[in-house]
C-alpha atoms as a PDB file:
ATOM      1  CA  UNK A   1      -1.339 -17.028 -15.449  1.00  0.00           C
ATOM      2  CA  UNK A   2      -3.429 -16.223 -12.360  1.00  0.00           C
ATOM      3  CA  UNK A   3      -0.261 -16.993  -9.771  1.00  0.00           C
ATOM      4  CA  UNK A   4       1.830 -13.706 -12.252  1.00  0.00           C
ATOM      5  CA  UNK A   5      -0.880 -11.426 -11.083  1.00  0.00           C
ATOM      6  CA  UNK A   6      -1.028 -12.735  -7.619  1.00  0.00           C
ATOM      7  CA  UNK A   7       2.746 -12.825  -7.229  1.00  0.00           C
ATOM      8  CA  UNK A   8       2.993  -8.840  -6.244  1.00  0.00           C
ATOM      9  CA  UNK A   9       2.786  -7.771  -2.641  1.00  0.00           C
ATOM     10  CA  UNK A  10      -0.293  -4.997  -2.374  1.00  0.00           C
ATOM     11  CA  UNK A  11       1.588  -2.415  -0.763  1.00  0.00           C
ATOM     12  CA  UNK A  12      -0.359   0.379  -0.942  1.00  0.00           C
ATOM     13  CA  UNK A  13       0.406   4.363  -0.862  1.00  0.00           C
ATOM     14  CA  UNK A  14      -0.145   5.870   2.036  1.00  0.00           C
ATOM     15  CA  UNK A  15      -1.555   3.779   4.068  1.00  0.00           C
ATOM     16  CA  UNK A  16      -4.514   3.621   1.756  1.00  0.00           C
ATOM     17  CA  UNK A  17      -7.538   1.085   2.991  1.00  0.00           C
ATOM     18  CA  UNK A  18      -9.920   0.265  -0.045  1.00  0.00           C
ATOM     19  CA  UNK A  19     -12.738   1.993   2.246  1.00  0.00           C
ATOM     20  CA  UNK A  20     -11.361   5.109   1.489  1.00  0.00           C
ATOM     21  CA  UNK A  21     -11.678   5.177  -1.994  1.00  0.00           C
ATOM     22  CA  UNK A  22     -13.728   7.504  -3.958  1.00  0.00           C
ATOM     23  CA  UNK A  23     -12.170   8.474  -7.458  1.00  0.00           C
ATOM     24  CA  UNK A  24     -11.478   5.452 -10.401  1.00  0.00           C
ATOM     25  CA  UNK A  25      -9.580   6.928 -13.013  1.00  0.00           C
ATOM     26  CA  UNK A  26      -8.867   4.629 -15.938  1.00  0.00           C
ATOM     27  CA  UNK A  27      -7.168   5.232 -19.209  1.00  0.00           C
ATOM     28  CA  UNK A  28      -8.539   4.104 -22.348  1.00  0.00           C
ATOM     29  CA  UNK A  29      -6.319   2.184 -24.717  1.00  0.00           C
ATOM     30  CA  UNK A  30      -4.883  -0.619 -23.263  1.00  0.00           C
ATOM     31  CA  UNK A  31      -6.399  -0.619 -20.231  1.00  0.00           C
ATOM     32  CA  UNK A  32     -10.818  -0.160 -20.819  1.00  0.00           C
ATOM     33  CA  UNK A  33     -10.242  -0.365 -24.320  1.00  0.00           C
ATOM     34  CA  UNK A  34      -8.405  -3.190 -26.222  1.00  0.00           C
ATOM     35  CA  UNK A  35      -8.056  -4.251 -29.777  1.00  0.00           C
ATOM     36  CA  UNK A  36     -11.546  -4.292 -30.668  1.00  0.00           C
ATOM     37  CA  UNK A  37     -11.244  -0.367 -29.695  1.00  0.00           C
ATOM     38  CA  UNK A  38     -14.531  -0.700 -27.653  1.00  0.00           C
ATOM     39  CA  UNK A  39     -15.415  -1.447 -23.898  1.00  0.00           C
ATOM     40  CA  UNK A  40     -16.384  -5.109 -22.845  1.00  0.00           C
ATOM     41  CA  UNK A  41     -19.780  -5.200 -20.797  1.00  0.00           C
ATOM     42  CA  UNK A  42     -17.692  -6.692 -17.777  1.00  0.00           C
ATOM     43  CA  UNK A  43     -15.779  -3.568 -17.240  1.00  0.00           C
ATOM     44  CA  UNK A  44     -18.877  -0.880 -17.857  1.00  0.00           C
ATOM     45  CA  UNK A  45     -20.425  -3.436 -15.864  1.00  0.00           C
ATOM     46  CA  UNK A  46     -17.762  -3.726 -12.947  1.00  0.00           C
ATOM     47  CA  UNK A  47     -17.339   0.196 -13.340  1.00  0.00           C
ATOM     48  CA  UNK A  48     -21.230   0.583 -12.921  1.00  0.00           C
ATOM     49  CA  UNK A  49     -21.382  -1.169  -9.901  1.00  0.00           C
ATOM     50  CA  UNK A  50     -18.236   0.943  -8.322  1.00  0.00           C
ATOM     51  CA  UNK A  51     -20.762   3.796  -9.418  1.00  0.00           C
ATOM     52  CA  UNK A  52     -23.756   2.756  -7.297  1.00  0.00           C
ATOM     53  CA  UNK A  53     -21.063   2.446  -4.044  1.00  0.00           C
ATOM     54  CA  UNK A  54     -20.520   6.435  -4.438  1.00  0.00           C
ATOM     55  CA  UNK A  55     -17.461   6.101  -6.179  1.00  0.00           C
ATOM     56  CA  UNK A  56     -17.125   8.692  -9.128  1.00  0.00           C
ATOM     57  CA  UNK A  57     -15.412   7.236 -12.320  1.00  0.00           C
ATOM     58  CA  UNK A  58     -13.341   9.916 -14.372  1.00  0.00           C
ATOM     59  CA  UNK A  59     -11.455   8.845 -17.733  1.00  0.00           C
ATOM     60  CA  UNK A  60      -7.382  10.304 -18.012  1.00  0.00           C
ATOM     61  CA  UNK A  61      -5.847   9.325 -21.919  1.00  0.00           C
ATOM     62  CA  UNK A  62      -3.435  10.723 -24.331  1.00  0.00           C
ATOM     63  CA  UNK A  63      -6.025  10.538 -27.039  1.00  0.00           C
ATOM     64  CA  UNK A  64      -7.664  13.670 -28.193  1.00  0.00           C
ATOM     65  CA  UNK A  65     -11.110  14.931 -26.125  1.00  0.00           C
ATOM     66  CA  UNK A  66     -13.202  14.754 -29.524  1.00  0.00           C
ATOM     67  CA  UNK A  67     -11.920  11.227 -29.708  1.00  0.00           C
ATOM     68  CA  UNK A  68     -11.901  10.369 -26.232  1.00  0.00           C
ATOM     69  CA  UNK A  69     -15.771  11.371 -25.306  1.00  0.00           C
ATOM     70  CA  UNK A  70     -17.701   8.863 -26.131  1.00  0.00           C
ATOM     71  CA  UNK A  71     -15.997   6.044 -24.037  1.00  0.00           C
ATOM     72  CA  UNK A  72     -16.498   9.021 -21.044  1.00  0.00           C
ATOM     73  CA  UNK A  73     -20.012   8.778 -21.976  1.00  0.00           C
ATOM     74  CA  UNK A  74     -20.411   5.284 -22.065  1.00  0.00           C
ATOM     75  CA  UNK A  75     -18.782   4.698 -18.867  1.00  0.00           C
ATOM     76  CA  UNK A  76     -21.596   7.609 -17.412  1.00  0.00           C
ATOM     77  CA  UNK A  77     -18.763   9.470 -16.206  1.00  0.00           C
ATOM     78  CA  UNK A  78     -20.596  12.445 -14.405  1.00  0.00           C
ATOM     79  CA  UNK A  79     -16.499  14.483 -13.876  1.00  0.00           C
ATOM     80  CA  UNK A  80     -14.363  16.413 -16.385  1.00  0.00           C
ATOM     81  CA  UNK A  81     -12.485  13.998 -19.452  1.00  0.00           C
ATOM     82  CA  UNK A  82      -9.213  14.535 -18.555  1.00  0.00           C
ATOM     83  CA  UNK A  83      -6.987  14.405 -22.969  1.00  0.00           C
ATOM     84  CA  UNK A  84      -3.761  14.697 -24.041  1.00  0.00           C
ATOM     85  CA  UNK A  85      -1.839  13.031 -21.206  1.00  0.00           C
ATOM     86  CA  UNK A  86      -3.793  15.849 -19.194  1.00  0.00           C
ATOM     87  CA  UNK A  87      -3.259  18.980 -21.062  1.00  0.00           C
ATOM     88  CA  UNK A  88      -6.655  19.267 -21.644  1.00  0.00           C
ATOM     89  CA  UNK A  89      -9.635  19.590 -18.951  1.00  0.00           C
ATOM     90  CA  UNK A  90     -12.620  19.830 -20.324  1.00  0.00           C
ATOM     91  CA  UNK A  91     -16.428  19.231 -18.672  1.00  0.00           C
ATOM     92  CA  UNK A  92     -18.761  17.697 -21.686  1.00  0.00           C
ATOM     93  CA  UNK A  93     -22.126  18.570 -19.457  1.00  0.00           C
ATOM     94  CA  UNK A  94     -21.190  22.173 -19.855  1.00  0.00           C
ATOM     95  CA  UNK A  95     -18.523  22.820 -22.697  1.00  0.00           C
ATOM     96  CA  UNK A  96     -16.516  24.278 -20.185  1.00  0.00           C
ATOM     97  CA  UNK A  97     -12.559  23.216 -20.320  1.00  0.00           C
ATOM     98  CA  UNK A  98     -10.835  23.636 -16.950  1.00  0.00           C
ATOM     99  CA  UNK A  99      -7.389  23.350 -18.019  1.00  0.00           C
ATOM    100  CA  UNK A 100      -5.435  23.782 -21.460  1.00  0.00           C
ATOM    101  CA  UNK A 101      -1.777  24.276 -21.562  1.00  0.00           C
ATOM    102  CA  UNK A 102       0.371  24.099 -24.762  1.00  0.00           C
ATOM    103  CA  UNK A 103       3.804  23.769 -26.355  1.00  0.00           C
ATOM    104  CA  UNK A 104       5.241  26.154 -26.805  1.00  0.00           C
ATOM    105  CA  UNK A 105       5.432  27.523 -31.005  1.00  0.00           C
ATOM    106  CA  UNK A 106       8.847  27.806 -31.131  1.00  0.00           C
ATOM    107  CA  UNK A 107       9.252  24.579 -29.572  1.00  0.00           C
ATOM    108  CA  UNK A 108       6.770  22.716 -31.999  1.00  0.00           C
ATOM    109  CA  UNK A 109       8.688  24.095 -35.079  1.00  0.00           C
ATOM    110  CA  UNK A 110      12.199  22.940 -33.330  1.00  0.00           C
ATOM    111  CA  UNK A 111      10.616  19.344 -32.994  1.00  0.00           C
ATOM    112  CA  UNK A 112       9.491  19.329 -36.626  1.00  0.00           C
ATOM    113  CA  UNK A 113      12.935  20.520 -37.786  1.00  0.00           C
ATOM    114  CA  UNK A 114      13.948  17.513 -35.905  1.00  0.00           C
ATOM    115  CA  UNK A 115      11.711  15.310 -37.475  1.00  0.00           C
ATOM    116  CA  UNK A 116      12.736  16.517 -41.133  1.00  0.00           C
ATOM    117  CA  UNK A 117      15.963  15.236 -41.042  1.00  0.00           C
ATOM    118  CA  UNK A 118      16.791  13.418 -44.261  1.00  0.00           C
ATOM    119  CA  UNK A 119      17.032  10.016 -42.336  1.00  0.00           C
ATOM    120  CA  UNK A 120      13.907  10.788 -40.165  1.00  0.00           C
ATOM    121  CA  UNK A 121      11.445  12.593 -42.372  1.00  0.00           C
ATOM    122  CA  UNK A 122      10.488   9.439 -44.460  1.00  0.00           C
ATOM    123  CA  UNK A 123       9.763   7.231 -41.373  1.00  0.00           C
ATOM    124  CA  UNK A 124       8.079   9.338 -39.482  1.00  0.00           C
ATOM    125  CA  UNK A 125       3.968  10.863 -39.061  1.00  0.00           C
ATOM    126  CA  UNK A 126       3.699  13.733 -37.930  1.00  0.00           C
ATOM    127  CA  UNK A 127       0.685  14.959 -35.653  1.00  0.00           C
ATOM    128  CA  UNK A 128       0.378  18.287 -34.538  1.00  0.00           C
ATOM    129  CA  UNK A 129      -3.086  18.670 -32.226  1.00  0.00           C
ATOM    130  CA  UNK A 130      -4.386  22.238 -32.270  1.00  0.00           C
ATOM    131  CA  UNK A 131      -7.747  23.433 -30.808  1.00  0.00           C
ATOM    132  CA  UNK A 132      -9.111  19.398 -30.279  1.00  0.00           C
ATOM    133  CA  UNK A 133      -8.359  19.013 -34.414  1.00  0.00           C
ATOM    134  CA  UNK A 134      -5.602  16.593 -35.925  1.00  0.00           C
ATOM    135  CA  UNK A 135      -3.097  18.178 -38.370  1.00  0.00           C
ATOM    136  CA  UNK A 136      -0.769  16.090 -40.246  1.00  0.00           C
ATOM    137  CA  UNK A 137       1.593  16.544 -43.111  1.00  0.00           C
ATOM    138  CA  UNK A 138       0.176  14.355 -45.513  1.00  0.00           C
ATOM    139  CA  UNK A 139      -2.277  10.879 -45.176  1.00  0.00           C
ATOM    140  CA  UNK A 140       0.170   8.133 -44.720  1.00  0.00           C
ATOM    141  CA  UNK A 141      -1.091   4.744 -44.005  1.00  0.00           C
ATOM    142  CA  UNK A 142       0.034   4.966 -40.317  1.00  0.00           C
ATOM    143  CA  UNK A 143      -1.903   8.297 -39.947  1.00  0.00           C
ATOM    144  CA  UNK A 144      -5.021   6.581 -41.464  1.00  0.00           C
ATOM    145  CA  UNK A 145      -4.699   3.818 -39.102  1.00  0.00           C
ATOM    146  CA  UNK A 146      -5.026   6.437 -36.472  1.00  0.00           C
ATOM    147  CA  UNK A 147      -7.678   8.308 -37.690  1.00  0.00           C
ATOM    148  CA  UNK A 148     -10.196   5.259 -38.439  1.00  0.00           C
ATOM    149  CA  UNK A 149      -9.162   3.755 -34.635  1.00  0.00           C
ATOM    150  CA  UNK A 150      -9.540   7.125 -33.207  1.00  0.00           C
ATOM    151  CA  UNK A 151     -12.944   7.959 -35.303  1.00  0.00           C
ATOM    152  CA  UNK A 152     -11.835  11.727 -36.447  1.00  0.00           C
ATOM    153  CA  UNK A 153     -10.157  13.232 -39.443  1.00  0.00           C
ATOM    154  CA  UNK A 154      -6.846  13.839 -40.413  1.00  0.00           C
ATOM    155  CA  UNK A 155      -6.754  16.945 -41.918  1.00  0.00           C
ATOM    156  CA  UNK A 156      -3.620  17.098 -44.402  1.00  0.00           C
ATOM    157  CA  UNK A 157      -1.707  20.645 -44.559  1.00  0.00           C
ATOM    158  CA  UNK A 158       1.974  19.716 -46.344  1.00  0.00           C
ATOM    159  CA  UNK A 159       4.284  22.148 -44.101  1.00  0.00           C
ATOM    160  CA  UNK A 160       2.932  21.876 -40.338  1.00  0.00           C
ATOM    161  CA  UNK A 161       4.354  24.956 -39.451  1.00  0.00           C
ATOM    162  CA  UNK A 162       1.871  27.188 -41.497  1.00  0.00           C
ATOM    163  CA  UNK A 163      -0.736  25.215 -38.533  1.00  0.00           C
ATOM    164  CA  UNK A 164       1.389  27.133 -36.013  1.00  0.00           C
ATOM    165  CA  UNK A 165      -0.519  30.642 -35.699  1.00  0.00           C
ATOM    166  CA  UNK A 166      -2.004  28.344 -32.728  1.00  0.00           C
ATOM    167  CA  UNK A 167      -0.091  26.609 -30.196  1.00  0.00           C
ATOM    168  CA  UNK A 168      -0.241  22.533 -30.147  1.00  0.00           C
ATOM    169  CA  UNK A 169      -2.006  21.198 -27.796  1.00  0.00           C
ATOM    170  CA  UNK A 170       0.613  17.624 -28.328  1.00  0.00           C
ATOM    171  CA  UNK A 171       3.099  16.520 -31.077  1.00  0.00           C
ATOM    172  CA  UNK A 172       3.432  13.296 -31.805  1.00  0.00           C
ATOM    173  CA  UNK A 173       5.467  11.367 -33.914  1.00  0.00           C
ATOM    174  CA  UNK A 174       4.412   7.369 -35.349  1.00  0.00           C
ATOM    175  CA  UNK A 175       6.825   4.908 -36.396  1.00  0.00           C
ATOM    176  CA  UNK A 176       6.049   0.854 -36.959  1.00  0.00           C
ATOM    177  CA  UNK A 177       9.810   0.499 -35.550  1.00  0.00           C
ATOM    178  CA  UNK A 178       9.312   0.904 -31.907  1.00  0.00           C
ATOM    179  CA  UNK A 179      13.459   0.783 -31.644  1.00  0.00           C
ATOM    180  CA  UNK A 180      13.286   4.214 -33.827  1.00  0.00           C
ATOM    181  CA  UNK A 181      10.525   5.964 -31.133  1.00  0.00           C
ATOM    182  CA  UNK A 182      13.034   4.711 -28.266  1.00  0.00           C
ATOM    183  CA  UNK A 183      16.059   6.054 -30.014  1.00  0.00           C
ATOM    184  CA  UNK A 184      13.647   8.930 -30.743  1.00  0.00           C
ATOM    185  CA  UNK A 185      12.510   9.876 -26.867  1.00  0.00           C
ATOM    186  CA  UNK A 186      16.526   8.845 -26.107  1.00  0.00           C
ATOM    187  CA  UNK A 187      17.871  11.741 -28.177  1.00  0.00           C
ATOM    188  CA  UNK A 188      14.706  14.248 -27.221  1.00  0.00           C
ATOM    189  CA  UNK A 189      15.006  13.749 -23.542  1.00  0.00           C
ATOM    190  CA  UNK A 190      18.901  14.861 -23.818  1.00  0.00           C
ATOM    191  CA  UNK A 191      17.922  17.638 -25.746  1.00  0.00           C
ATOM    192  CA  UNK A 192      15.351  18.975 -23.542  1.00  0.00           C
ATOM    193  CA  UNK A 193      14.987  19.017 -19.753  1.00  0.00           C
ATOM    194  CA  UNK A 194      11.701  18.263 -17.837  1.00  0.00           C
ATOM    195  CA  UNK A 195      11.534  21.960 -16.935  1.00  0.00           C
ATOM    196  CA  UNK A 196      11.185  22.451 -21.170  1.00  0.00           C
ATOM    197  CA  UNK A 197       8.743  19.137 -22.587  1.00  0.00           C
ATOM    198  CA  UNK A 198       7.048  16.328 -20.624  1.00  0.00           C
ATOM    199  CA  UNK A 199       8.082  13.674 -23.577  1.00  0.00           C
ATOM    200  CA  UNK A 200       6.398  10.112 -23.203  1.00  0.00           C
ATOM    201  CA  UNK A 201       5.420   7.284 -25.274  1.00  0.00           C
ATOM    202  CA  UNK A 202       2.113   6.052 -25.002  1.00  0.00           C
ATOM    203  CA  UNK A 203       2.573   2.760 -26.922  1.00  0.00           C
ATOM    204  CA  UNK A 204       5.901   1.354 -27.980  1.00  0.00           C
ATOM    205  CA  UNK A 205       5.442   3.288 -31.701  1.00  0.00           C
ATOM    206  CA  UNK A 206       3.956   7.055 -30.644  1.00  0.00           C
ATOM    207  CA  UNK A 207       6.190   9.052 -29.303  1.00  0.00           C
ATOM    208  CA  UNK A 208       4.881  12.112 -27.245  1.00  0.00           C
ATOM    209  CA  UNK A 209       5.619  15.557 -26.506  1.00  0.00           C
ATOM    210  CA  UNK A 210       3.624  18.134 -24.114  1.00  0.00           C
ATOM    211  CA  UNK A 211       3.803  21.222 -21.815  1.00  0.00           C
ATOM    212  CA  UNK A 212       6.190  20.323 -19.077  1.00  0.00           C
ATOM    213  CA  UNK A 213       3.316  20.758 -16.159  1.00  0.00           C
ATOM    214  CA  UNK A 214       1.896  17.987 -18.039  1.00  0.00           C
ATOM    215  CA  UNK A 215       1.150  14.464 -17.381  1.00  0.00           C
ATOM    216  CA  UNK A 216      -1.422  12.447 -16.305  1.00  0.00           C
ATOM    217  CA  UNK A 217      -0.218  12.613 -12.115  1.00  0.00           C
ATOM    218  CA  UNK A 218      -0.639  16.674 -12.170  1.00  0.00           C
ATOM    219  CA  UNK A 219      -3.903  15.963 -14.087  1.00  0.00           C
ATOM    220  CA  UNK A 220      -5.804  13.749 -11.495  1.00  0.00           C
ATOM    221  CA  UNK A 221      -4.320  15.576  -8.750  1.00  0.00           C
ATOM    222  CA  UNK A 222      -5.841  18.659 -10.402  1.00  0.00           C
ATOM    223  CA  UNK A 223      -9.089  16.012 -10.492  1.00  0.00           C
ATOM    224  CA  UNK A 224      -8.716  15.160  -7.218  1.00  0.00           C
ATOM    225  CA  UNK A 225      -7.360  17.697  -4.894  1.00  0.00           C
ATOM    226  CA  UNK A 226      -8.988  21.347  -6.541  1.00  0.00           C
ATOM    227  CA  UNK A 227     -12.073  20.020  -7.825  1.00  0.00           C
ATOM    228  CA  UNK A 228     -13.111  17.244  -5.502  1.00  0.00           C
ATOM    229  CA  UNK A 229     -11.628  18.157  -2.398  1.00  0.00           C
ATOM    230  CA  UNK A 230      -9.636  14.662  -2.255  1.00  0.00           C
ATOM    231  CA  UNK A 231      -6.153  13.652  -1.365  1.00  0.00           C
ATOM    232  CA  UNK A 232      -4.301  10.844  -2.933  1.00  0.00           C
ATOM    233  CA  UNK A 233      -5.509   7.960  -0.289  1.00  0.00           C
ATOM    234  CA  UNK A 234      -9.009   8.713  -1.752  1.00  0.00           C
ATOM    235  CA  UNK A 235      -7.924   7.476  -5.880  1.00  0.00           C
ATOM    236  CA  UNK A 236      -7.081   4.775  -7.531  1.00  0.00           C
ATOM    237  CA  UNK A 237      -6.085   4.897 -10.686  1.00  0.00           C
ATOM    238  CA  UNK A 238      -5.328   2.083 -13.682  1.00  0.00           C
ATOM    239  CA  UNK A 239      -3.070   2.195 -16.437  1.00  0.00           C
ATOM    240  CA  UNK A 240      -1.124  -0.178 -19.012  1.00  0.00           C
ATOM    241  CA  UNK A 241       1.993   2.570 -20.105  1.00  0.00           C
ATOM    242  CA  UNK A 242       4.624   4.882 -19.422  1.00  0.00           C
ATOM    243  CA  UNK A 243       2.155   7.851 -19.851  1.00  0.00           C
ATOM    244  CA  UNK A 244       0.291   6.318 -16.913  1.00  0.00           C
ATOM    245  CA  UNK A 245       3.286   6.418 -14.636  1.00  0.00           C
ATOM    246  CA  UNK A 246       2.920   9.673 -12.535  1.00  0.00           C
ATOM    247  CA  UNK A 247      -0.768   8.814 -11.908  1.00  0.00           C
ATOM    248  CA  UNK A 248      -0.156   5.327 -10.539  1.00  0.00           C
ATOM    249  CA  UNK A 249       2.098   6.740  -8.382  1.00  0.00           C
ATOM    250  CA  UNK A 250      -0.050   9.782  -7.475  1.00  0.00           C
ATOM    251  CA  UNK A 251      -2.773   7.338  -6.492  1.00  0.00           C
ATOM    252  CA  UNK A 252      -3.206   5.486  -3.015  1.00  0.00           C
ATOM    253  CA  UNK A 253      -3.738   2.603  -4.949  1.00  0.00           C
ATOM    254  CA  UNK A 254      -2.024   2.362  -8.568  1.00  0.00           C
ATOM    255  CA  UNK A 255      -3.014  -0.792 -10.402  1.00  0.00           C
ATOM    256  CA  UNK A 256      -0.711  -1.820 -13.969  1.00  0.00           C
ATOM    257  CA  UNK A 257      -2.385  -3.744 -16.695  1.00  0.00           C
ATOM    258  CA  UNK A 258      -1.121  -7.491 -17.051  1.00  0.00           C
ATOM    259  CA  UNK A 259       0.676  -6.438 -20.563  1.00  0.00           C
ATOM    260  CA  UNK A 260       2.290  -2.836 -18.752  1.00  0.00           C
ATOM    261  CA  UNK A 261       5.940  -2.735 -19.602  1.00  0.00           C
ATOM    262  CA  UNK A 262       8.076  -4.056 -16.719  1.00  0.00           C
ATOM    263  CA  UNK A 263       9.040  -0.105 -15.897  1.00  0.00           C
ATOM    264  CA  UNK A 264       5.255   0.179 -15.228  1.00  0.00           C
ATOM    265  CA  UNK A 265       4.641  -2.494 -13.518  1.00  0.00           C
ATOM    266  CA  UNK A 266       7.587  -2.011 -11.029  1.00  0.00           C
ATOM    267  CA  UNK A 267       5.777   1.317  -9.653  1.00  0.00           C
ATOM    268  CA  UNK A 268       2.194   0.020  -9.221  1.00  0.00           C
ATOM    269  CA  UNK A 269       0.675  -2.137  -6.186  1.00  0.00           C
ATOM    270  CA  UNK A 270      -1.351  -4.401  -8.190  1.00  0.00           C
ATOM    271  CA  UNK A 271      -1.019  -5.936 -11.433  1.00  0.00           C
ATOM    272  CA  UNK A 272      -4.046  -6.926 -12.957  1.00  0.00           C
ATOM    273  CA  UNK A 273      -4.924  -8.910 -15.707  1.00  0.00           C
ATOM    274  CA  UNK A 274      -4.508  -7.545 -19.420  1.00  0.00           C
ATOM    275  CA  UNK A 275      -7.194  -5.564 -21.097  1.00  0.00           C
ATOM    276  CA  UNK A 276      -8.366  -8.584 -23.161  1.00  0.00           C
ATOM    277  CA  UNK A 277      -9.340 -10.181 -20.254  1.00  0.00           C
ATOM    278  CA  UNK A 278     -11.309  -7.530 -18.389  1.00  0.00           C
ATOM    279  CA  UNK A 279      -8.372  -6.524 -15.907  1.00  0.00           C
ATOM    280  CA  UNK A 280      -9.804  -2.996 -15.260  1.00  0.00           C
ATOM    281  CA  UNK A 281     -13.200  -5.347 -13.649  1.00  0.00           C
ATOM    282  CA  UNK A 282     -11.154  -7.563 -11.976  1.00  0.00           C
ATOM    283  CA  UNK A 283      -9.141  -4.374 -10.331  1.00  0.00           C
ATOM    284  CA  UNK A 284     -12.223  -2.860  -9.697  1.00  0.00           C
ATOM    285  CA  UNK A 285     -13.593  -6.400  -7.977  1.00  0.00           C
ATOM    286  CA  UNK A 286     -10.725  -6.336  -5.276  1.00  0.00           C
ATOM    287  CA  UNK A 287     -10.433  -3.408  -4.406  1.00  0.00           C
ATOM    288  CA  UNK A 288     -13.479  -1.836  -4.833  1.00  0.00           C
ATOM    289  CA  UNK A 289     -16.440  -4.337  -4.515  1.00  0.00           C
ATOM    290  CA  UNK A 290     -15.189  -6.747  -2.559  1.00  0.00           C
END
């Protein structure tokens, strides 16, 4: 297993030397977080050392901020939690959110009108996010599932769009068939151009829809650049899904998880090992602390 992680050529962006690192940013499920939905003490250890070497740690997930904060906490992330792919900004010391952009209403109720079809509707939850809360059309067991792993309430409404004096924040649709959320994003991404939705998946069942000046690339290089005065040579970022593509390749250094889909793993410079078996601390051990 060890000779698969090795077998990539670090090539990385830039002409990036580990020296010049100074921002980690890590997404959450998958990659700091695995099935046990909680942080090993070998990566808040590993990221705790990077800490004490001047190197600020900043969190970047498609998860909700609400739902997101307390692994930024535990981590003692110090920068702004960086939710919803990167549609939402937001600094926990103060309150204050530094970036929120939304889809658009019309847009939302075009997506649920897609959803609704007769041979949709009935395989299909439906999330709308509005204002950091989690609107669904009714409690099915999929949207429980999320809920409990996510530690928030799903608040149940029937028809979505009376949730839409508000813009969402995200949409997102769950399915156990993964083939359904590919032939899902397939049909989407045909129907609307980048300039219209960023559309991801984040794992093989959710599929994803944002602002298009979303994604998590434009939100560390919001991170980076305007807020820390940093270029690209100066991050490194680590990820385990397609909605971490744009920030591995943002980043000087991009490390993929050891489970990333092949797509992911063909952009990154490193691939470490999976989250079950601390990959983020053995990223952070090469390049970082070594």
């Amino acid at each position: 297993m060890r000779q698969l992680f090795m077998q990539k050529t670090l090539m990385t962006n830039e002409n990036t030397s580990t020296n010049d690192i100074k921002l980690l940013v890590v997404d959450i499920d998958g990659t700091i977080a695995g099935h046990s939905n909680r942080i090993s003490k070998t990566v808040t250890r590993a990221i705790a050392q990077a800490q004490t070497k001047g190197i600020q740690v900043a969190i970047a997930t498609g998860r909700m901020y609400r739902s997101a904060l307390r692994f930024h906490q535990e981590i003692g992330s110090t920068l702004p939690l960086i939710a919803y792919q990167g549609a939402w900004i937001q600094e926990p010391a103060t309150s204050k959110i530094h970036r929120h952009l939304t889809v658009k209403r019309e847009t939302a109720e075009q997506l649920l009108d897609y959803f609704e079809q007769p041979e949709l509707k009935d395989l299909l939850s439906v999330h709308f996010y509005i204002n950091d809360e989690l609107y669904v059309r009714e409690l099915t067991r999929e949207s429980k599932i999320y809920a409990k792993r996510s530690n928030i309430n799903a608040i149940p409404v029937g028809d979505l769009r009376e949730t839409l004096g508000n813009e969402p924040t995200k949409v997102l649709a769950l399915c156990d068939d993964a083939n359904i959320i590919s032939q899902l994003l397939g049909n989407l991404r045909r129907q609307y151009t980048p300039a219209e939705l960023y559309l991801t998946t984040s794992v093989a069942t959710f599929f994803e829809a944002t602002n298009p000046s979303v994604n998590k690339g434009t939100a560390v290089r919001y991170l980076a650049e305007q807020m820390l005065g940093l270029q690209p040579a100066n991050v490194m970022t680590i990820g385990d899904n397609f909605n971490d593509l744009e920030m591995l390749q943002y980043a000087g250094i991009g490390v993929a998880m050891g489970d990333a889909p092949d797509g992911v793993k063909a952009i990154a410079q490193w691939i470490a090992p999976n989250v079950e078996q601390n990959g983020v601390a053995a990223a952070i051990e090469k390049f970082l602390l070594s």
